[in-house]
Protein backbone atom coordinates (compact mmCIF):
# COMPACT_ATOMS: atom_id res chain seq x y z
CA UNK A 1 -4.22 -20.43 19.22
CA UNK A 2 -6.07 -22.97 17.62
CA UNK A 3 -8.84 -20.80 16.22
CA UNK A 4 -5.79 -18.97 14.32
CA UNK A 5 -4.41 -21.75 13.28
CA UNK A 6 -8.16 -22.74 10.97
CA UNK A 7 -8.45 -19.31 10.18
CA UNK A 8 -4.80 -19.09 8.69
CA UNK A 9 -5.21 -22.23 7.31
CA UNK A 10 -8.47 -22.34 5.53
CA UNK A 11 -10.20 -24.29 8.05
CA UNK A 12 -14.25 -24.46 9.35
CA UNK A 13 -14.42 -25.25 12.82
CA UNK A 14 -17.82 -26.62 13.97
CA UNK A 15 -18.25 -26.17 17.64
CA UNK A 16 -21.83 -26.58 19.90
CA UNK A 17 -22.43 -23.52 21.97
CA UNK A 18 -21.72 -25.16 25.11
CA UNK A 19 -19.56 -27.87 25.04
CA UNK A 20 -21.86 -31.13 25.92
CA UNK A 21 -20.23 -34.42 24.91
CA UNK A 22 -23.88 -36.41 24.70
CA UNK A 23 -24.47 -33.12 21.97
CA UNK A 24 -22.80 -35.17 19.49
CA UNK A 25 -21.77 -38.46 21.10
CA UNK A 26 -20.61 -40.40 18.08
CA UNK A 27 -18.11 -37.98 17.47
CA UNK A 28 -16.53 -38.36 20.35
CA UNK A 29 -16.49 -41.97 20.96
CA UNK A 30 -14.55 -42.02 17.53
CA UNK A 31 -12.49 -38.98 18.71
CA UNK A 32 -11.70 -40.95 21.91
CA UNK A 33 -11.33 -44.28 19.79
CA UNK A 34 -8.54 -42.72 17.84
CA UNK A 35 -6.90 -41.03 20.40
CA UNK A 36 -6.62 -43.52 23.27
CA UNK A 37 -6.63 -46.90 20.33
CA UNK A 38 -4.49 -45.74 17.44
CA UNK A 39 -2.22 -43.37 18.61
CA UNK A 40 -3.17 -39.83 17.64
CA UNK A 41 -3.18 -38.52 21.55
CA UNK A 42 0.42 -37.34 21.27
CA UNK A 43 1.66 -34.63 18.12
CA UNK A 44 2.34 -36.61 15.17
CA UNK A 45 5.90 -35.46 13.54
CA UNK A 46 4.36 -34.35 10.06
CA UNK A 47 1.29 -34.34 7.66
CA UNK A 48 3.16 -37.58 5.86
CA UNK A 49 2.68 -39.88 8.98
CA UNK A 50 -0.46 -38.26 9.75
CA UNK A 51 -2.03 -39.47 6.77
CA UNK A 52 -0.27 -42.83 6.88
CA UNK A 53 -1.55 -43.54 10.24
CA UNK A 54 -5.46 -42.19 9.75
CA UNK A 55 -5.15 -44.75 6.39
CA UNK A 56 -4.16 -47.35 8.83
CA UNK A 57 -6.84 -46.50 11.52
CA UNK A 58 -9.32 -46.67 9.32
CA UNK A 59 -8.88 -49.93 7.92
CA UNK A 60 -8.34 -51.05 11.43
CA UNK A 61 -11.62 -50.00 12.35
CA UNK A 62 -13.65 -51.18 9.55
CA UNK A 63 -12.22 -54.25 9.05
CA UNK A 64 -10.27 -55.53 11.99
CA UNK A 65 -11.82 -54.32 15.30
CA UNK A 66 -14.95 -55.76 16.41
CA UNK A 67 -17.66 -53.66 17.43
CA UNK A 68 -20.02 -54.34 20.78
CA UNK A 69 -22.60 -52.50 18.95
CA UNK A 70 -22.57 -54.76 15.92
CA UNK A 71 -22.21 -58.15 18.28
CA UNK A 72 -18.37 -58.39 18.13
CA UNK A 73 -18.44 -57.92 13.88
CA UNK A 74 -16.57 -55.64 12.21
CA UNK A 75 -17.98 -53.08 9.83
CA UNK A 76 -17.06 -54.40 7.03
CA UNK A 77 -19.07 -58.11 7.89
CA UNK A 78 -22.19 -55.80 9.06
CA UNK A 79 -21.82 -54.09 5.69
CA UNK A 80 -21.63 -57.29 3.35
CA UNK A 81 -24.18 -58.25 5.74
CA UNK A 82 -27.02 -56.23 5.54
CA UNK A 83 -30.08 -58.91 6.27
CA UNK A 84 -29.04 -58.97 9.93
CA UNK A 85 -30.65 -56.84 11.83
CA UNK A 86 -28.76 -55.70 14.82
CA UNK A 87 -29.76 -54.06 18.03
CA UNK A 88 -30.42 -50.74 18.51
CA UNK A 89 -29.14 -48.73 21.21
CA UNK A 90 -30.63 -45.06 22.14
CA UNK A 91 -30.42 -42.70 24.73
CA UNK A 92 -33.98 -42.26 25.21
């Protein structure tokens, strides 16, 4: 249904073979960010809201909400901060 959907619409969909959440990990944590942290788990009414709230999210996210990864900063600090060198964190 989905797959219809793109193809009706003009869409690209870019799937992994298998699905494998670690295959691309940061897209899911920011998948699972915006559902479960802004809202966009249920249907949103029309393409109007949709776009106000992803506008909202993202300032939010770069500017509001603090990030483990970038020792409770935002984005935006990290950013305007660039001599600070924060810790990496890998898989391997």
């Amino acid at each position: 249904e989905f797959t219809e959907f793109a193809e009706k619409n003009g869409l690209l969909l870019s799937t992994t073979q298998q699905y494998d959440p670690y295959e691309n990990a940061v897209a899911e944590r920011i998948n699972g960010i915006l559902k479960y942290e802004f809202g966009f788990k249920r249907t949103l009414p029309n393409l109007v809201t949709a776009q106000k709230m992803i506008k909202q999210a993202v300032n939010i996210y770069n500017q509001q909400r603090r990030h483990c990864s970038l020792e409770m900063q935002t984005p935006e600090f990290a950013h305007q901060n660039q001599k600070h060198i924060y810790k990496k964190y890998s898989l391997n």
